[in-house]
N, C-alpha and C. Protein backbone atom coordinates (compact mmCIF):
# COMPACT_ATOMS: atom_id res chain seq x y z
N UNK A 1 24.94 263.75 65.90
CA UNK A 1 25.87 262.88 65.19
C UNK A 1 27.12 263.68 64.81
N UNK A 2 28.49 263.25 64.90
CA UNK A 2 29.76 264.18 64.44
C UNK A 2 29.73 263.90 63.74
N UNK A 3 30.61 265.33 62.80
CA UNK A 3 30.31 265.67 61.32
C UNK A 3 31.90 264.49 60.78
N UNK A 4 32.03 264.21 59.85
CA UNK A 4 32.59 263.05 59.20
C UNK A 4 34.04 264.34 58.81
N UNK A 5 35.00 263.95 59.16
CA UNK A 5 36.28 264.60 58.20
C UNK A 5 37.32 263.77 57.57
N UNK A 6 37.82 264.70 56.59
CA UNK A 6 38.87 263.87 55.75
C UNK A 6 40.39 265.15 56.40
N UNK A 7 41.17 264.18 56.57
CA UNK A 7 42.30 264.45 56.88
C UNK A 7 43.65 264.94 55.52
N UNK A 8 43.53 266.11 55.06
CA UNK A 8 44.64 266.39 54.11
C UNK A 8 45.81 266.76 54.66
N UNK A 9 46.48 266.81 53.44
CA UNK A 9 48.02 267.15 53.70
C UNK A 9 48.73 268.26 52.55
N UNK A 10 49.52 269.03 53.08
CA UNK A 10 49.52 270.42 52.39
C UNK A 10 50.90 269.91 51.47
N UNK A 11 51.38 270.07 50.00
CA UNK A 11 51.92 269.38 49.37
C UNK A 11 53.10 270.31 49.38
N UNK A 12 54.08 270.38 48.86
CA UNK A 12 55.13 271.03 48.22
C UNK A 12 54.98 271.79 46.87
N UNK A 13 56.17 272.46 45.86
CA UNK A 13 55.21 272.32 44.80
C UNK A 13 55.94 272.07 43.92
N UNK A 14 57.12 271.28 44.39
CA UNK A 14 57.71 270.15 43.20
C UNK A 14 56.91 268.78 43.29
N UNK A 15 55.69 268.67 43.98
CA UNK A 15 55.03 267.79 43.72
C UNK A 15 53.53 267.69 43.09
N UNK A 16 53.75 269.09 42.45
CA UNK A 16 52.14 269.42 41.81
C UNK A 16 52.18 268.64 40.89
N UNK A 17 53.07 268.02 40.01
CA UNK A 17 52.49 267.10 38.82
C UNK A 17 52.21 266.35 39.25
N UNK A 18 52.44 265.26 40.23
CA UNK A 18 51.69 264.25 40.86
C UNK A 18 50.75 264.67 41.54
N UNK A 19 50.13 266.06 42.25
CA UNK A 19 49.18 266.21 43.05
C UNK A 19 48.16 267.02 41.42
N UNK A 20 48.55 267.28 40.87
CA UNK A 20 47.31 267.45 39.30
C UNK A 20 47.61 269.28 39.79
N UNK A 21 48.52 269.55 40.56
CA UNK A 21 48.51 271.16 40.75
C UNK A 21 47.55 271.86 42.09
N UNK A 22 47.29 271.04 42.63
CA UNK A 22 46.93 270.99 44.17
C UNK A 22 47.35 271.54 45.33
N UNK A 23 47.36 271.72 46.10
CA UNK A 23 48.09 272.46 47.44
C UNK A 23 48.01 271.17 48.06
N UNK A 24 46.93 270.42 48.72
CA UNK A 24 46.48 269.01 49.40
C UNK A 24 46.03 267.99 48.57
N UNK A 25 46.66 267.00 49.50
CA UNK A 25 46.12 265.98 49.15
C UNK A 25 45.46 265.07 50.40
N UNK A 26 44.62 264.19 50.44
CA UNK A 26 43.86 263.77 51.31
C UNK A 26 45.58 262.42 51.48
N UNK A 27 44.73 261.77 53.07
CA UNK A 27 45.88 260.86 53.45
C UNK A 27 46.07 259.82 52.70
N UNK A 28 45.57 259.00 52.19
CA UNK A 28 45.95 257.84 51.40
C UNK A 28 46.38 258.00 50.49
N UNK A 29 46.69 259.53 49.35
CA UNK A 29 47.67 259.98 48.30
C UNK A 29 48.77 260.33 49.20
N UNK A 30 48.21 260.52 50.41
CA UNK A 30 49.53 261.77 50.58
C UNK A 30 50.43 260.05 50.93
N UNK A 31 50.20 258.99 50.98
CA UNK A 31 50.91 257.86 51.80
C UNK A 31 51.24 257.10 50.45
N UNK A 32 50.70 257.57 49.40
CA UNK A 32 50.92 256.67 48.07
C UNK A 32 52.40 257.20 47.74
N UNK A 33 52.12 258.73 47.70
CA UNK A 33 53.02 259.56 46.75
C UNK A 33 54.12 259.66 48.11
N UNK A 34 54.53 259.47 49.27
CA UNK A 34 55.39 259.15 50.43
C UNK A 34 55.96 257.99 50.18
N UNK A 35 55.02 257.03 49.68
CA UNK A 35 55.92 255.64 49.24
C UNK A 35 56.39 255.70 47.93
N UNK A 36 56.51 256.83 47.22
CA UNK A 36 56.75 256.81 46.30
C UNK A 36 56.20 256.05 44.74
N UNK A 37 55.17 256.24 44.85
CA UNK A 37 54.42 255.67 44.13
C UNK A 37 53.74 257.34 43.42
N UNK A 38 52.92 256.84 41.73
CA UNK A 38 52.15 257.51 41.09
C UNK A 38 51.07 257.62 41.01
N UNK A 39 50.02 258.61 41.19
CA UNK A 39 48.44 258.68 41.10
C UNK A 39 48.28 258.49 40.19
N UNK A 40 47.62 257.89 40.17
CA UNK A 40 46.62 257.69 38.80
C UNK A 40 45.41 257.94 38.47
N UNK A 41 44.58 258.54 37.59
CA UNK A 41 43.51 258.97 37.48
C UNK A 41 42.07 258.31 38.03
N UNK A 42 42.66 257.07 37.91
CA UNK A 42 41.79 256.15 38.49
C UNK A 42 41.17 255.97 39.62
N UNK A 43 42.32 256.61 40.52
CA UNK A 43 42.38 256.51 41.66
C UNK A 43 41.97 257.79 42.37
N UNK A 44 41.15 259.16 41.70
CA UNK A 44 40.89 260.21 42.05
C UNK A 44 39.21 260.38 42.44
N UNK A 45 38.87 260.45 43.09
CA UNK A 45 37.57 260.63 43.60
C UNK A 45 36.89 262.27 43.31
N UNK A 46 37.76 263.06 43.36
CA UNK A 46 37.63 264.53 43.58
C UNK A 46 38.49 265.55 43.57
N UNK A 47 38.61 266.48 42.96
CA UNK A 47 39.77 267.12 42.84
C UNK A 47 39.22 268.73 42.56
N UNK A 48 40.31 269.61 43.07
CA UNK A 48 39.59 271.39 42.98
C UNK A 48 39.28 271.63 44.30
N UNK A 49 38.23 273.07 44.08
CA UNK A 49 38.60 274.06 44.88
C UNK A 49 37.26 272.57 46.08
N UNK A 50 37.99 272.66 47.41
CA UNK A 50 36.52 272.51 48.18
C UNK A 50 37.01 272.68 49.57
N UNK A 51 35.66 273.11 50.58
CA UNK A 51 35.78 274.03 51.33
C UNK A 51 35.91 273.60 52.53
N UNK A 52 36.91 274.03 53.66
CA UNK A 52 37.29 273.82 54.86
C UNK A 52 36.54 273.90 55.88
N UNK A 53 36.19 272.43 56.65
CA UNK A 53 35.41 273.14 57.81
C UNK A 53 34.10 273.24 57.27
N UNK A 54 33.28 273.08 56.25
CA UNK A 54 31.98 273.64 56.06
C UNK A 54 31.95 274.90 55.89
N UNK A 55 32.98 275.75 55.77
CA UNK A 55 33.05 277.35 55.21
C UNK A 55 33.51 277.79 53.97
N UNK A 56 32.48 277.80 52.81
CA UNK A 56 32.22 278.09 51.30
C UNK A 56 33.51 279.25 51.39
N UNK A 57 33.32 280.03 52.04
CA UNK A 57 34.47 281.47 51.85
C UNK A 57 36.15 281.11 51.92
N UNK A 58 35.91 279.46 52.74
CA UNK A 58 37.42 279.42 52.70
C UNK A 58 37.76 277.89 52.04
N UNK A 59 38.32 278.11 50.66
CA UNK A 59 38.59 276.96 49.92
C UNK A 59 39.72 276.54 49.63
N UNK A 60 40.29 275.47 49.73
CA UNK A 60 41.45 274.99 49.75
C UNK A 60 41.32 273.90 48.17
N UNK A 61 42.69 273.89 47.59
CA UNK A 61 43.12 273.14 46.17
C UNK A 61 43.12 271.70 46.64
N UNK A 62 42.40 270.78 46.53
CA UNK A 62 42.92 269.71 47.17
C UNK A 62 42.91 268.47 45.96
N UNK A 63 43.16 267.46 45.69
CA UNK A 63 42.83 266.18 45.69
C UNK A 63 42.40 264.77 46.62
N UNK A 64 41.43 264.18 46.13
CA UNK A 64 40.98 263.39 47.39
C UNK A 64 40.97 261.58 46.61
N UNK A 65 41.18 261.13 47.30
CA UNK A 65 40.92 259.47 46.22
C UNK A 65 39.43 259.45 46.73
N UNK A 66 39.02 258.07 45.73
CA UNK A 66 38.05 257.43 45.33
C UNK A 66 36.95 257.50 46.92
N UNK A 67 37.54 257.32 48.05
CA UNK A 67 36.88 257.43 48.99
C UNK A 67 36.41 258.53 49.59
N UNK A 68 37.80 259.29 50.06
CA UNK A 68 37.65 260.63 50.53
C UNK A 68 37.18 261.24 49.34
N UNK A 69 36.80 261.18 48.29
CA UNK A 69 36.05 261.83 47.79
C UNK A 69 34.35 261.70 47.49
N UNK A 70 34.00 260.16 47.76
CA UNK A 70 32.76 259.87 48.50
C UNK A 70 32.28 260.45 49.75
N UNK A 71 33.25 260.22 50.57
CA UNK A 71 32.80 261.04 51.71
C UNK A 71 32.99 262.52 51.61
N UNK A 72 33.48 263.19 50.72
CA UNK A 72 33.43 264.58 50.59
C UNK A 72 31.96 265.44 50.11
N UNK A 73 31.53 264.12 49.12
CA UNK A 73 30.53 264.30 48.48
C UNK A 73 28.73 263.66 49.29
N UNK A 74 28.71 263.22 50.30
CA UNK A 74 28.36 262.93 51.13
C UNK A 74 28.77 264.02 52.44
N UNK A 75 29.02 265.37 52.38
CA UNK A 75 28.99 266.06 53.54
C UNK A 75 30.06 266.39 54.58
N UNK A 76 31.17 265.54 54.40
CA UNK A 76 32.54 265.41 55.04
C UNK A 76 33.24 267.39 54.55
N UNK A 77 33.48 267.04 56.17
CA UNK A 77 34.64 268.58 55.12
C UNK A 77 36.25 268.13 56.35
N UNK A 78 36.83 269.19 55.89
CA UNK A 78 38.41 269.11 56.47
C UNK A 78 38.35 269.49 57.37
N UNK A 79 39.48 268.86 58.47
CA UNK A 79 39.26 269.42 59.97
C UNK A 79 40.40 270.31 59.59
N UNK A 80 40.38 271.50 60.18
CA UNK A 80 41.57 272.86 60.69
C UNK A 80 42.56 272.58 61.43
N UNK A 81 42.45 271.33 62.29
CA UNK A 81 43.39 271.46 63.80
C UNK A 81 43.51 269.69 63.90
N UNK A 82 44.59 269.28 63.57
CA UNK A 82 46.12 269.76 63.42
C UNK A 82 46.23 269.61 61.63
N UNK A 83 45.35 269.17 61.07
CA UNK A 83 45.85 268.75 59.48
C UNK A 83 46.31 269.94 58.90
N UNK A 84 46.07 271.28 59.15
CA UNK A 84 46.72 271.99 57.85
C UNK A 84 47.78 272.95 58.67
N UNK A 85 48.03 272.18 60.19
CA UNK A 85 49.14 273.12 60.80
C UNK A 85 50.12 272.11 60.38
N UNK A 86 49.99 271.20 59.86
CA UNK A 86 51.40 270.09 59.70
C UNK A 86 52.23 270.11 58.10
N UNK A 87 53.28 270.48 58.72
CA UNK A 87 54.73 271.13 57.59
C UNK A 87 54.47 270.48 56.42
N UNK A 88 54.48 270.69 55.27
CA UNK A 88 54.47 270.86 53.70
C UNK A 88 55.38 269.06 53.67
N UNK A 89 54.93 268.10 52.45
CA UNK A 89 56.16 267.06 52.82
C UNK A 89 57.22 267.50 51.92
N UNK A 90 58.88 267.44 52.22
CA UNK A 90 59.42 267.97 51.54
C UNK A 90 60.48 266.93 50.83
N UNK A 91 60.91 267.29 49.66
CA UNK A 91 61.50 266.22 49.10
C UNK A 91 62.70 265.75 49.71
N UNK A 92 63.33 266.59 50.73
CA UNK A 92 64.36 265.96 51.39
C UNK A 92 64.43 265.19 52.24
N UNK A 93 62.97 264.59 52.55
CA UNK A 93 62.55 263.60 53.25
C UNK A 93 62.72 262.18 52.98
N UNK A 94 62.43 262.45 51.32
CA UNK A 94 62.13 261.46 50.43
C UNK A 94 63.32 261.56 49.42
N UNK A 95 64.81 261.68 49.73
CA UNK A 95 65.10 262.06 48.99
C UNK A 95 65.72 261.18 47.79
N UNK A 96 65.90 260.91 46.74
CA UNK A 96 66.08 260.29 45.64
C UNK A 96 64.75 259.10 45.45
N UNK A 97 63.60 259.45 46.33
CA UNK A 97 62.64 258.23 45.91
C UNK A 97 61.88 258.39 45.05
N UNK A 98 61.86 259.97 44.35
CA UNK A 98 60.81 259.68 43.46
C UNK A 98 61.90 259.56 41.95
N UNK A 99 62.96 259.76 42.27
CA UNK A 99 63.60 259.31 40.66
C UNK A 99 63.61 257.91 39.80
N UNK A 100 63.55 258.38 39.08
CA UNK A 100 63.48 256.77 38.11
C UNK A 100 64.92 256.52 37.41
């Protein structure tokens, strides 16, 4: 049976107050906080150190929502190739969307 993965995304770090101080965030934050939208606690499944690949030695900061963090907790780990070769999102992407 293939092993189940969650797909993160490596953050910036003018966006740690919305990522809770994170490096990653799993895809459906990383598409919340892209649309410019706010996490909410509610909406956190899992958050802290957890480990890449099924390898305890190598741990990554992440946040995960309500799902990906079911399935994290259920055995899922992060795939290596391509999710954490893909560029940081940067605010000049997004630029004036997260101002109020």
């Amino acid at each position: 049976m293939p092993e189940t993965t969650i797909r993160v995304y490596k953050m910036s770090k003018e966006f740690s107050k919305q990522t809770f101080g994170m490096d990653y965030v799993c895809e459906h934050l990383h598409t919340r906080i892209a649309g410019g939208a706010a996490i909410q606690k509610e909406e956190i499944g899992s958050f802290g150190p957890h480990s890449r690949a099924g390898n305890d030695d190598d741990d990554c900061q992440a946040v995960l929502c309500l799902a990906c963090g079911e399935l994290y907790s259920r055995g899922a780990v992060f795939s290596e190739h391509p999710v954490f070769r893909e560029p940081a999102l940067e605010s000049s992407v997004f630029k004036g969307v997260l101002k109020k």
